[in-house]
N, C-alpha and C. Protein backbone atom coordinates (compact mmCIF):
# COMPACT_ATOMS: atom_id res chain seq x y z
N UNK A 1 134.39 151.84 159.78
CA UNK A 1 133.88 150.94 158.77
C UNK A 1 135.06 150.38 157.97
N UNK A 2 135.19 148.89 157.86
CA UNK A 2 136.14 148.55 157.32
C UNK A 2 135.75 148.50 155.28
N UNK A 3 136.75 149.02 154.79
CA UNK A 3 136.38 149.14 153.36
C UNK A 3 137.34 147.63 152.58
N UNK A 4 136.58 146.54 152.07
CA UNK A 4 136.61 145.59 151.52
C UNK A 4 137.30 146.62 149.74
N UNK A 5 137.90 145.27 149.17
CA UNK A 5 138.84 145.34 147.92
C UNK A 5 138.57 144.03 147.62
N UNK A 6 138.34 144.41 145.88
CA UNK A 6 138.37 142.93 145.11
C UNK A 6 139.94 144.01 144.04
N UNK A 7 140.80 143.20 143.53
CA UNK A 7 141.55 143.34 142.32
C UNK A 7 140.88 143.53 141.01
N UNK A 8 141.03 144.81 140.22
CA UNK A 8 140.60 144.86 139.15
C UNK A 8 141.58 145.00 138.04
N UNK A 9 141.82 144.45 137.19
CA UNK A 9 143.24 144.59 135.84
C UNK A 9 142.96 145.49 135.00
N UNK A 10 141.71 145.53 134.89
CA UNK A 10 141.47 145.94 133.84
C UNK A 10 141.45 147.65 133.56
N UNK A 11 141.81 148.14 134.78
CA UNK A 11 142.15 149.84 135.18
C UNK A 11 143.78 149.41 135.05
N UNK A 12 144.41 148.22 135.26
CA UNK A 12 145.51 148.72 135.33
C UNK A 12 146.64 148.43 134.01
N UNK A 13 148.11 149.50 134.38
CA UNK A 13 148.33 149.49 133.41
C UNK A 13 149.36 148.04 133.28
N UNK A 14 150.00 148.00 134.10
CA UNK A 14 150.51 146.89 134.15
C UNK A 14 149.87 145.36 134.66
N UNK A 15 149.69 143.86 134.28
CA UNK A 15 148.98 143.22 134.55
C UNK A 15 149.34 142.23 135.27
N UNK A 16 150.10 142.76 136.02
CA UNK A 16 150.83 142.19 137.05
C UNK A 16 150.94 143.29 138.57
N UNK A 17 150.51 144.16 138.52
CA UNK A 17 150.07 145.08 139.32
C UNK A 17 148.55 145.53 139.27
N UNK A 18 147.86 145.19 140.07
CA UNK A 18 146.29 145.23 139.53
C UNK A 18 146.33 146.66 140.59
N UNK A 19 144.82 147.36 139.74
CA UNK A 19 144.14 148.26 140.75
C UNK A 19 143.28 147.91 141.53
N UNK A 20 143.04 148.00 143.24
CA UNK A 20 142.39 147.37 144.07
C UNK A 20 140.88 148.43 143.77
N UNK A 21 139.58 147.68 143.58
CA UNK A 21 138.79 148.37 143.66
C UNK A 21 137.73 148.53 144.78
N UNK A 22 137.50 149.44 145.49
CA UNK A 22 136.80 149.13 146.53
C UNK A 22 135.02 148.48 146.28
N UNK A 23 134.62 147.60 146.93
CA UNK A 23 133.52 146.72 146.49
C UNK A 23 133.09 146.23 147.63
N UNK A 24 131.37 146.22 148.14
CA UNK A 24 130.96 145.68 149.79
C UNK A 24 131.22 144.20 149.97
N UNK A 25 131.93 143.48 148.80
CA UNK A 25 132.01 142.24 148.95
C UNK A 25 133.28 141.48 148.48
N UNK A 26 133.98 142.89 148.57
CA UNK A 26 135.87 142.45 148.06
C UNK A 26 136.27 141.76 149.31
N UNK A 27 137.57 140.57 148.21
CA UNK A 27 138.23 139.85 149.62
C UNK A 27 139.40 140.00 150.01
N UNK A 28 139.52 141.58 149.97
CA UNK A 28 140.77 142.00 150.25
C UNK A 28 140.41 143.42 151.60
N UNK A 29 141.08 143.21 152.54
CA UNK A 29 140.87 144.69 153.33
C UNK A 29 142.53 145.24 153.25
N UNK A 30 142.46 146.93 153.83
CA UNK A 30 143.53 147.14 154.32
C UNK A 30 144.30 146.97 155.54
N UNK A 31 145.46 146.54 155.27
CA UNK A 31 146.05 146.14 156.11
C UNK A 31 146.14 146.30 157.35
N UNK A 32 145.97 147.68 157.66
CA UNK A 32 145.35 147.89 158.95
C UNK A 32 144.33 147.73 159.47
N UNK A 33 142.91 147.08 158.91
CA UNK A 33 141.61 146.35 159.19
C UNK A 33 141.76 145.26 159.42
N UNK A 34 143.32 145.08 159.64
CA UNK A 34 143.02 143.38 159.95
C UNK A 34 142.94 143.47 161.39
N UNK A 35 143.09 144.41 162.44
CA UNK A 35 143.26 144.21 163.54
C UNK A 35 141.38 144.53 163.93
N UNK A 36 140.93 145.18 162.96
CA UNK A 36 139.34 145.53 163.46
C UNK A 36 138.76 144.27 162.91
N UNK A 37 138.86 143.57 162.26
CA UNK A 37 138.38 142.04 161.69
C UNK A 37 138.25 141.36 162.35
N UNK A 38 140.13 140.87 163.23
CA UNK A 38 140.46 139.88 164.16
C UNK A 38 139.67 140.02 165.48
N UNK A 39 139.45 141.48 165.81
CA UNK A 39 138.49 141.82 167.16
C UNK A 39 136.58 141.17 166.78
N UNK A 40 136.09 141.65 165.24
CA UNK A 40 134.94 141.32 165.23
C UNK A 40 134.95 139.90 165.49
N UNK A 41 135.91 139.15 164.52
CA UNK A 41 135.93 137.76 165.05
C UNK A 41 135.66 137.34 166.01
N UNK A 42 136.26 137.43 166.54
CA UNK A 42 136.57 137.17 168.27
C UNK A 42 135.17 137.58 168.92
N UNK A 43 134.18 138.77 168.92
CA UNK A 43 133.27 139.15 168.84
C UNK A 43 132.05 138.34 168.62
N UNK A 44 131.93 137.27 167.14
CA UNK A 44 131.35 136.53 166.93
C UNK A 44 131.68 134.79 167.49
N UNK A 45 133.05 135.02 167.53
CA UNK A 45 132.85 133.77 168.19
C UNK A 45 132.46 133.52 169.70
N UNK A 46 132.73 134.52 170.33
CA UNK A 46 131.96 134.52 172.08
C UNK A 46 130.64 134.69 171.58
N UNK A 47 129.61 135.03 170.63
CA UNK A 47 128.25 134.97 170.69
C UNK A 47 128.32 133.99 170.36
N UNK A 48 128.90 132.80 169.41
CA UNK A 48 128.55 131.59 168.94
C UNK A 48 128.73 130.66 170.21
N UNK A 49 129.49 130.89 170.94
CA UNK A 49 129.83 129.73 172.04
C UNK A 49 128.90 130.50 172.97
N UNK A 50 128.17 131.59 173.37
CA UNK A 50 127.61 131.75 174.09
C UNK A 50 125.86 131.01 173.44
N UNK A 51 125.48 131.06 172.59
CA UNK A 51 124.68 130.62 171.85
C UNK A 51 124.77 129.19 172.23
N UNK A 52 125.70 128.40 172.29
CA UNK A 52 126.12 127.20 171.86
C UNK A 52 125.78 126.36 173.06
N UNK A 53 126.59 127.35 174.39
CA UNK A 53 125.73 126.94 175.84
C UNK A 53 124.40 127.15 176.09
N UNK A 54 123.65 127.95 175.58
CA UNK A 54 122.16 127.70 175.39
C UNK A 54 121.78 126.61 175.25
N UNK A 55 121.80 126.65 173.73
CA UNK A 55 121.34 125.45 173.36
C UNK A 55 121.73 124.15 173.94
N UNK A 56 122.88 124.14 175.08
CA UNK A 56 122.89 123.07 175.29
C UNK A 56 122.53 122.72 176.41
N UNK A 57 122.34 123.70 177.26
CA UNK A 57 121.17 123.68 178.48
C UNK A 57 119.61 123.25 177.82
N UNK A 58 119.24 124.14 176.79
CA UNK A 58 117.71 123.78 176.21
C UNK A 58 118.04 122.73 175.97
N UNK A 59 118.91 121.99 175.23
CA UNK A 59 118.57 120.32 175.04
C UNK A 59 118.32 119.80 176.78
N UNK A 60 119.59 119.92 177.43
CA UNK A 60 119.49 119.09 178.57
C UNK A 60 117.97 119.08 179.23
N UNK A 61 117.44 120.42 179.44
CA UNK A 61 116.40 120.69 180.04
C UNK A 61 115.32 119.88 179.02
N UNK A 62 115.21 119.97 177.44
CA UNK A 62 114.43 119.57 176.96
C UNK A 62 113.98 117.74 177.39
N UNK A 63 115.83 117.52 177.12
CA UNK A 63 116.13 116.00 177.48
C UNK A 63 114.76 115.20 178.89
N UNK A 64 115.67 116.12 179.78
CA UNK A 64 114.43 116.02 181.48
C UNK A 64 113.17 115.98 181.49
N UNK A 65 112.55 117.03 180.45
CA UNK A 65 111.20 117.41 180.45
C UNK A 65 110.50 116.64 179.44
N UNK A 66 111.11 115.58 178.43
CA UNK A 66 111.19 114.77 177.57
C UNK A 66 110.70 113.03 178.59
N UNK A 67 111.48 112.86 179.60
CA UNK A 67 111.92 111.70 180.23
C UNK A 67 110.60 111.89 181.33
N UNK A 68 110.47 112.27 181.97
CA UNK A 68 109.29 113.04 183.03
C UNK A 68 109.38 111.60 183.86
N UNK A 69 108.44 111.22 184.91
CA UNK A 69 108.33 110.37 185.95
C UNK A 69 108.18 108.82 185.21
N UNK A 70 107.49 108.98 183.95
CA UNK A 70 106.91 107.78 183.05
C UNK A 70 105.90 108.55 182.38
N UNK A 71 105.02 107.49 181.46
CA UNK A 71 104.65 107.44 180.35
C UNK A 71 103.19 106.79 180.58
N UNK A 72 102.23 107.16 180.13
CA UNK A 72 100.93 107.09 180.15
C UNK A 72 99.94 106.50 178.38
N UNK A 73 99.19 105.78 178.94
CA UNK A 73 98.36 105.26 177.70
C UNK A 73 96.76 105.26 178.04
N UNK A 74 95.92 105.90 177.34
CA UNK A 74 94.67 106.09 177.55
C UNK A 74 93.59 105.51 177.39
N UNK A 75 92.52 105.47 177.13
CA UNK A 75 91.29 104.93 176.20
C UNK A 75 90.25 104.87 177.05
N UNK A 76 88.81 105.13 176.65
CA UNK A 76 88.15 105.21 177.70
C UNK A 76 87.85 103.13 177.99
N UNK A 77 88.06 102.16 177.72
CA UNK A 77 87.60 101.26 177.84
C UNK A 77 88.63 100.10 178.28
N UNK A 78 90.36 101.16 178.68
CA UNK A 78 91.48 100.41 180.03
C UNK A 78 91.33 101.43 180.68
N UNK A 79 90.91 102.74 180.39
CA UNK A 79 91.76 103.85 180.93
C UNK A 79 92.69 103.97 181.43
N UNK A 80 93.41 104.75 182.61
CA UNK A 80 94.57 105.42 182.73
C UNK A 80 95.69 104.41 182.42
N UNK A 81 96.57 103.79 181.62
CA UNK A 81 97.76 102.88 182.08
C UNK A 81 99.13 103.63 182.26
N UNK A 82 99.67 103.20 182.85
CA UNK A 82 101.47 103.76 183.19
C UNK A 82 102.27 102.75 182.48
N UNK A 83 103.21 103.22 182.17
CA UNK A 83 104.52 102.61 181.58
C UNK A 83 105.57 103.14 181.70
N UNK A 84 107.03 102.57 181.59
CA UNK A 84 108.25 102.38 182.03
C UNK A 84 108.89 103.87 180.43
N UNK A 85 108.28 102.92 179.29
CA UNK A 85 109.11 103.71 178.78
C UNK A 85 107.74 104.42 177.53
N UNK A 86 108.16 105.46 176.94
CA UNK A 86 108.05 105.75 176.03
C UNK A 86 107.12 105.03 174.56
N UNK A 87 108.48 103.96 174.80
CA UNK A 87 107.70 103.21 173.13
C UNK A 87 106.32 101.89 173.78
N UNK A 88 106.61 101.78 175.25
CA UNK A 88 105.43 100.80 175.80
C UNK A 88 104.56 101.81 175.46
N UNK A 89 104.22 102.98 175.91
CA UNK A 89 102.84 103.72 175.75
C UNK A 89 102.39 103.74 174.37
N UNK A 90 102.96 104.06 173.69
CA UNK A 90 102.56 104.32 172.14
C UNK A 90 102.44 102.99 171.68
N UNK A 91 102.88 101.85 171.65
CA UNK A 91 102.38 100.70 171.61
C UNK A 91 100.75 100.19 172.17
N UNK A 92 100.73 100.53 173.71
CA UNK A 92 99.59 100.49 174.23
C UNK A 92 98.48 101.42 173.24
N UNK A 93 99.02 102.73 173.03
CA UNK A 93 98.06 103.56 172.24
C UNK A 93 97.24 102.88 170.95
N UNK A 94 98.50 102.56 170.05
CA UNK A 94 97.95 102.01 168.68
C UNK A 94 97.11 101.10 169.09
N UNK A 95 97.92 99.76 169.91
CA UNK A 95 96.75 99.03 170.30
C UNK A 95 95.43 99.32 170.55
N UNK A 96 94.93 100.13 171.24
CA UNK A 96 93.73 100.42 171.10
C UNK A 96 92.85 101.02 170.27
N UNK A 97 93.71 101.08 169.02
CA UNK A 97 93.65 102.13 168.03
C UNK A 97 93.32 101.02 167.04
N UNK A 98 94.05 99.94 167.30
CA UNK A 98 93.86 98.74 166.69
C UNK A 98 92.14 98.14 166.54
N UNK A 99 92.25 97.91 168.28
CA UNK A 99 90.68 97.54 168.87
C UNK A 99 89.87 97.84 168.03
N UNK A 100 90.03 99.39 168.22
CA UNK A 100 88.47 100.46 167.29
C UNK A 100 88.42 100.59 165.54
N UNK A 101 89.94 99.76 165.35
CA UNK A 101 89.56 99.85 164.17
C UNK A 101 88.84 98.92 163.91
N UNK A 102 88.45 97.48 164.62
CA UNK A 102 88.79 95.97 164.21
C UNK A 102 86.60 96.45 164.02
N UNK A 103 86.31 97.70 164.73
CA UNK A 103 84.75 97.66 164.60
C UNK A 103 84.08 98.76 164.27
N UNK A 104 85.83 99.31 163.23
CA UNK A 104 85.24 100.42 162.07
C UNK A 104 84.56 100.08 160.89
N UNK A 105 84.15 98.61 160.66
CA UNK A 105 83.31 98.98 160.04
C UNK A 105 81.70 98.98 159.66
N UNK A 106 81.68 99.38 160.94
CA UNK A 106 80.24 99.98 161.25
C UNK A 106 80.40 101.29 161.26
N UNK A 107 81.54 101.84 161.01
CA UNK A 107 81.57 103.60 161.76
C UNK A 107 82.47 103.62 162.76
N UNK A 108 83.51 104.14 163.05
CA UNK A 108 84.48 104.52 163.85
C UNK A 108 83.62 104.86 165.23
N UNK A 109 83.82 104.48 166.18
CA UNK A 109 83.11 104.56 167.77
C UNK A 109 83.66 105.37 167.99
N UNK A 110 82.85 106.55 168.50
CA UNK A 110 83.36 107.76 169.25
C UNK A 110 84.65 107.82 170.39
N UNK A 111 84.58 106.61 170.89
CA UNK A 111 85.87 106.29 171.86
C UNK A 111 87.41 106.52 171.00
N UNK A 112 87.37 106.20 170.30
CA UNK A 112 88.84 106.31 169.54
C UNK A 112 89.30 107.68 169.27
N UNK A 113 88.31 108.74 169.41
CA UNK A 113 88.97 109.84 169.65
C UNK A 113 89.76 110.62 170.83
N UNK A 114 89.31 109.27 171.99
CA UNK A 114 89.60 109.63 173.16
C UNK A 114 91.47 108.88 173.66
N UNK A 115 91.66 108.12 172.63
CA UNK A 115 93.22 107.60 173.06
C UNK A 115 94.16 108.68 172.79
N UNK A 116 94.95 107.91 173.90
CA UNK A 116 95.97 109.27 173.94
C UNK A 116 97.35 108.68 174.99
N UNK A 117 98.56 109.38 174.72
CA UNK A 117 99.50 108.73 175.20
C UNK A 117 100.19 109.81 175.77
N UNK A 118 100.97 109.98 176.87
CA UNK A 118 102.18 110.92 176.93
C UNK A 118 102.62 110.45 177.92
N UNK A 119 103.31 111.83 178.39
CA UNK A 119 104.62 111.90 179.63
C UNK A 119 104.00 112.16 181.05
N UNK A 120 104.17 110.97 181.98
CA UNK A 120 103.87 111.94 183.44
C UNK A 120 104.81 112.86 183.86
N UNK A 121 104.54 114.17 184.03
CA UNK A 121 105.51 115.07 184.68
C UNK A 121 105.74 115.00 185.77
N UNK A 122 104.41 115.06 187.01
CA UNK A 122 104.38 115.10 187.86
C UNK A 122 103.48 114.06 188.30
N UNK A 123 103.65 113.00 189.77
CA UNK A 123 102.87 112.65 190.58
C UNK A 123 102.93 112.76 191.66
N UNK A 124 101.33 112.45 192.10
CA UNK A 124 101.12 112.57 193.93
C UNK A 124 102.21 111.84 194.59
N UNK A 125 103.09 112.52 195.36
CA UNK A 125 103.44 111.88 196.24
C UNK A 125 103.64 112.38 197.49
N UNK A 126 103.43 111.33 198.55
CA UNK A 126 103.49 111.70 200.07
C UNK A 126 104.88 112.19 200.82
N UNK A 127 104.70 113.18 201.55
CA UNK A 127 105.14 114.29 201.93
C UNK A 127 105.15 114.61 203.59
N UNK A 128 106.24 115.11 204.57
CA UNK A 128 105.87 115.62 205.55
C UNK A 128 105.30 114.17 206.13
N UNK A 129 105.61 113.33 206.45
CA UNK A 129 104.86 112.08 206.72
C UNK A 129 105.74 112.12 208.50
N UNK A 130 104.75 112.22 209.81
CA UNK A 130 105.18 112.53 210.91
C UNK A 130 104.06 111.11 211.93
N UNK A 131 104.62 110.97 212.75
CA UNK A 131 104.17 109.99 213.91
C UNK A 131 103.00 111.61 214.03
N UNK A 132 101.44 110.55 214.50
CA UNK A 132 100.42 111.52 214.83
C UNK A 132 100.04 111.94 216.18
N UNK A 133 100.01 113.01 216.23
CA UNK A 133 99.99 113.92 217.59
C UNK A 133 98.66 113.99 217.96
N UNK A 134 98.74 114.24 219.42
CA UNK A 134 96.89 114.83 220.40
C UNK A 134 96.64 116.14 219.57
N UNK A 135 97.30 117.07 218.87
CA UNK A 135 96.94 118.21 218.45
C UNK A 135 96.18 117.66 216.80
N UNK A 136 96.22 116.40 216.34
CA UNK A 136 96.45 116.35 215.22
C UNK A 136 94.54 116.13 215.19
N UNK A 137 93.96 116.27 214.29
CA UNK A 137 92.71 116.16 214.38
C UNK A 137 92.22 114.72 213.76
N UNK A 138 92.73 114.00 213.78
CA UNK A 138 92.22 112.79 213.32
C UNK A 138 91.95 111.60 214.07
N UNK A 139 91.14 110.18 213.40
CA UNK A 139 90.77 109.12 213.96
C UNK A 139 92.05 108.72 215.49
N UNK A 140 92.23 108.05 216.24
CA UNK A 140 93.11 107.52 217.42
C UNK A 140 93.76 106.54 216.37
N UNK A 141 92.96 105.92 215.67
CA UNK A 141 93.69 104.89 215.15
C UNK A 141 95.10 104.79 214.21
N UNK A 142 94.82 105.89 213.63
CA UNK A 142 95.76 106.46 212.97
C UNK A 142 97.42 106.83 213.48
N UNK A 143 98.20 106.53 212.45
CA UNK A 143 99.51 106.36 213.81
C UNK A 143 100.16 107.87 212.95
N UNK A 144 100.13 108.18 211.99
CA UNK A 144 101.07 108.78 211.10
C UNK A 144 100.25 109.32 210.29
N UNK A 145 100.93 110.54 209.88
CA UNK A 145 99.60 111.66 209.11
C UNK A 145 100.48 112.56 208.55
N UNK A 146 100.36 112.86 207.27
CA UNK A 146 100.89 113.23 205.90
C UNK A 146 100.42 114.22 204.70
N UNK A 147 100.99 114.59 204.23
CA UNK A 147 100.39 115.20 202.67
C UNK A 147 101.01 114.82 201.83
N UNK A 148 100.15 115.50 200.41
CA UNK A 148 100.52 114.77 199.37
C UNK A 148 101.18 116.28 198.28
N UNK A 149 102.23 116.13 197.88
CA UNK A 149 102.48 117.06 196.86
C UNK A 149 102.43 116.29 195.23
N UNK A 150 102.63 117.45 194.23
CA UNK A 150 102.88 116.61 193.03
C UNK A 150 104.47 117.34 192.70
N UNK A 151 105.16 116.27 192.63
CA UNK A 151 106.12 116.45 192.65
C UNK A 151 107.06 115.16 191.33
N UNK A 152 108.46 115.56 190.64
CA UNK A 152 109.22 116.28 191.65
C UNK A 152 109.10 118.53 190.65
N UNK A 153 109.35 118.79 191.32
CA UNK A 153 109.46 120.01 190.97
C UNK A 153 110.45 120.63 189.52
N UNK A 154 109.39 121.05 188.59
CA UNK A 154 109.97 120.88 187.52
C UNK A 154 110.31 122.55 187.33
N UNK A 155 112.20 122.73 187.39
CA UNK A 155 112.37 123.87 186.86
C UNK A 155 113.37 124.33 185.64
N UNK A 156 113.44 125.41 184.63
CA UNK A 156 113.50 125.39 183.32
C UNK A 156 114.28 126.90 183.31
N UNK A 157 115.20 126.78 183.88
CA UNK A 157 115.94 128.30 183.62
C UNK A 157 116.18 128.23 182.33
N UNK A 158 116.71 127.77 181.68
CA UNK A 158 117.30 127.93 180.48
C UNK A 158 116.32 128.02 179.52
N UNK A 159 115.18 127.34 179.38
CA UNK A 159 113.95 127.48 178.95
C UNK A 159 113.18 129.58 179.06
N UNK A 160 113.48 129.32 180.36
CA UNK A 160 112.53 130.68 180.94
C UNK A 160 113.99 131.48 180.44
N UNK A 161 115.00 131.45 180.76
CA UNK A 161 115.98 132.67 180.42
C UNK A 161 115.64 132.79 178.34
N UNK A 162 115.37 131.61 177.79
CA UNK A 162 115.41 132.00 176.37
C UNK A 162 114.17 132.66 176.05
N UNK A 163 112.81 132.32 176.96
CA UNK A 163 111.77 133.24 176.39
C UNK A 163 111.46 134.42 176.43
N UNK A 164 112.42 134.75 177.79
CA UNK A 164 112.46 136.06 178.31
C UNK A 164 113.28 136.75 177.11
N UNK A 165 114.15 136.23 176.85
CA UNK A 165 115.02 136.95 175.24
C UNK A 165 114.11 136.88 173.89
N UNK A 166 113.36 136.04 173.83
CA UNK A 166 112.42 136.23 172.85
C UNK A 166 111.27 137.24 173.17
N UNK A 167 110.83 137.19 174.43
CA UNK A 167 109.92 138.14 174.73
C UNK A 167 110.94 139.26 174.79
N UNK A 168 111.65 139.22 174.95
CA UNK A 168 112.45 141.24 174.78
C UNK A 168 112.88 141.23 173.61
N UNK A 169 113.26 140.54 172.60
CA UNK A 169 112.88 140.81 171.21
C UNK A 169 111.93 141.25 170.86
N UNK A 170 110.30 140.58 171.15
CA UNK A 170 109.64 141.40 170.30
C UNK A 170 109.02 142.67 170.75
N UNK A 171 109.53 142.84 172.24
CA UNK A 171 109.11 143.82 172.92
C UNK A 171 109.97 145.31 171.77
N UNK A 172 111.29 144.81 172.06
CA UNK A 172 112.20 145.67 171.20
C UNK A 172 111.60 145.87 169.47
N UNK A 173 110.97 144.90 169.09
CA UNK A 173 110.48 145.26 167.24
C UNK A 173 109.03 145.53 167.50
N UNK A 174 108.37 145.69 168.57
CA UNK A 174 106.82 146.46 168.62
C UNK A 174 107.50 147.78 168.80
N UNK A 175 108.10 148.41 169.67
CA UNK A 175 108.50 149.27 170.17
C UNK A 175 109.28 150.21 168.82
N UNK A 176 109.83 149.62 168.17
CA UNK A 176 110.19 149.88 166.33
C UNK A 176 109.03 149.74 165.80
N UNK A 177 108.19 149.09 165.85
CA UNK A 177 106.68 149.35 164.77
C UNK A 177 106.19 150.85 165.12
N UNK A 178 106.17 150.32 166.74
CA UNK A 178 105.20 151.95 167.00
C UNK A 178 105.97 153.45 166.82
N UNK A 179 107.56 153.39 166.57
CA UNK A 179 108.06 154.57 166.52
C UNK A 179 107.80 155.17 165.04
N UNK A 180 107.85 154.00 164.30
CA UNK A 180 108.04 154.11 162.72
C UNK A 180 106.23 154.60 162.48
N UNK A 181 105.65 153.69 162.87
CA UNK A 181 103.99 154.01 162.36
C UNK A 181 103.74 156.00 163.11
N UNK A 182 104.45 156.30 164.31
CA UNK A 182 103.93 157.29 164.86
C UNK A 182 105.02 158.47 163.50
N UNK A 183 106.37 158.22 163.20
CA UNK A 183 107.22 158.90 162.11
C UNK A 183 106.19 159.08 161.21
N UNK A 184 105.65 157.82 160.30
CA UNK A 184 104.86 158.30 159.47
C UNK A 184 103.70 159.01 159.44
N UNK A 185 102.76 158.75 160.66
CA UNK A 185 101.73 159.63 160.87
C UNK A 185 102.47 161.06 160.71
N UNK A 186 103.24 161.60 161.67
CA UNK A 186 103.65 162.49 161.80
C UNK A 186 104.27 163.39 160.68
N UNK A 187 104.88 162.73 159.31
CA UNK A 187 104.89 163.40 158.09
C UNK A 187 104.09 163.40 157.35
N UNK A 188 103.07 162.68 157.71
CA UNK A 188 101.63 162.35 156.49
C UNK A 188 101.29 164.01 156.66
N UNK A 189 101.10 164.28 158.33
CA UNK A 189 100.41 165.74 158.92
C UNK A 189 100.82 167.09 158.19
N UNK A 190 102.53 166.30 157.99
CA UNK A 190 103.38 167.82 157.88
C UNK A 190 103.23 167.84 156.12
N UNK A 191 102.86 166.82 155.64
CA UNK A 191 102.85 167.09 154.16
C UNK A 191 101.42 167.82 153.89
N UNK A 192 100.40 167.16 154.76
CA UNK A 192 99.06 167.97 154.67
C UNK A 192 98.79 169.12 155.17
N UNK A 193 99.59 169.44 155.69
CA UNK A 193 100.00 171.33 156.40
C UNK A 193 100.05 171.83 155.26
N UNK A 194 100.75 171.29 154.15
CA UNK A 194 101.28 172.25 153.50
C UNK A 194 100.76 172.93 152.35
């Protein structure tokens, strides 16, 4: 344990020679704690830069999962629309938001609860697409025969590696609730023994 020093004068006799008093928040150590300091340092700064690459995978990943295939605008009376970017959908949105207001005032139409805008993550797309075979079970007419996946395949290590650390956090502070709640049961007993 490194023991921190603030200067105090007022123990000393001369006032130009102070007495160092030891204090958990003096800004003085001994001289030989500087080498256990310089190590914690060093200590904290590999968690800060390890921290630092996190977060900068979670942005990137956030960035991706942010951007998705395109952008979608709802309502039951265009329904589904696609768009290029972002601010087209939410434009499209209000707009229709616009519409239902223009015949709020009769009462807001139940439809306007139904607009809605976001991100496509994933779409159908064709897959495995092969010239069609005598084994293949379909029409003659047919030249080529396919599936459809939804794609493209969205994956989130950095995402999944941080929840997994949050989930073993609180795995680690339940695991401290239940030792502490079973401690106290366990002296409640021994005080009522007695």
């Amino acid at each position: 344990m490194i023991k921190r020093f603030n200067p105090d004068f007022s123990l000393s006799i001369s006032h130009e020679l102070a007495y160092m008093r030891e204090t958990p928040e003096g800004g003085y150590v001994a001289h030989g704690d500087y080498a256990t300091l310089f190590s914690e340092l060093e200590l904290v700064k590999a968690d800060r830069d390890a921290q630092q690459k996190r977060a900068d995978a979670l942005a990137v990943e956030n960035a991706e999962l942010n951007s998705g295939c395109g952008f979608f605008a709802y309502d039951p009376d265009n329904g589904f629309e696609e768009f290029k970017t972002k601010e087209e959908a939410i434009a499209a949105a209000e707009s229709y938001i616009d519409y239902y207001r223009g015949e709020a005032c009769d009462g807001w139409p139940d439809e306007v609860a139904q607009v809605s805008w976001g991100i496509i993550m994933q779409e159908s797309t064709r897959v495995n697409e092969r010239p069609r075979t005598n084994d293949d079970s379909c029409d003659p007419a047919i030249e080529t025969v396919c599936d459809y996946a939804l794609l493209p395949n969205i994956e989130t290590p950095a995402t999944s590696a941080a929840l997994a650390a949050i989930e073993a956090w609180g795995v680690d502070k339940t695991v401290a609730v239940i030792f502490l709640r079973d401690l106290f049961e366990a002296a409640t007993k021994l005080r009522e023994a007695k």
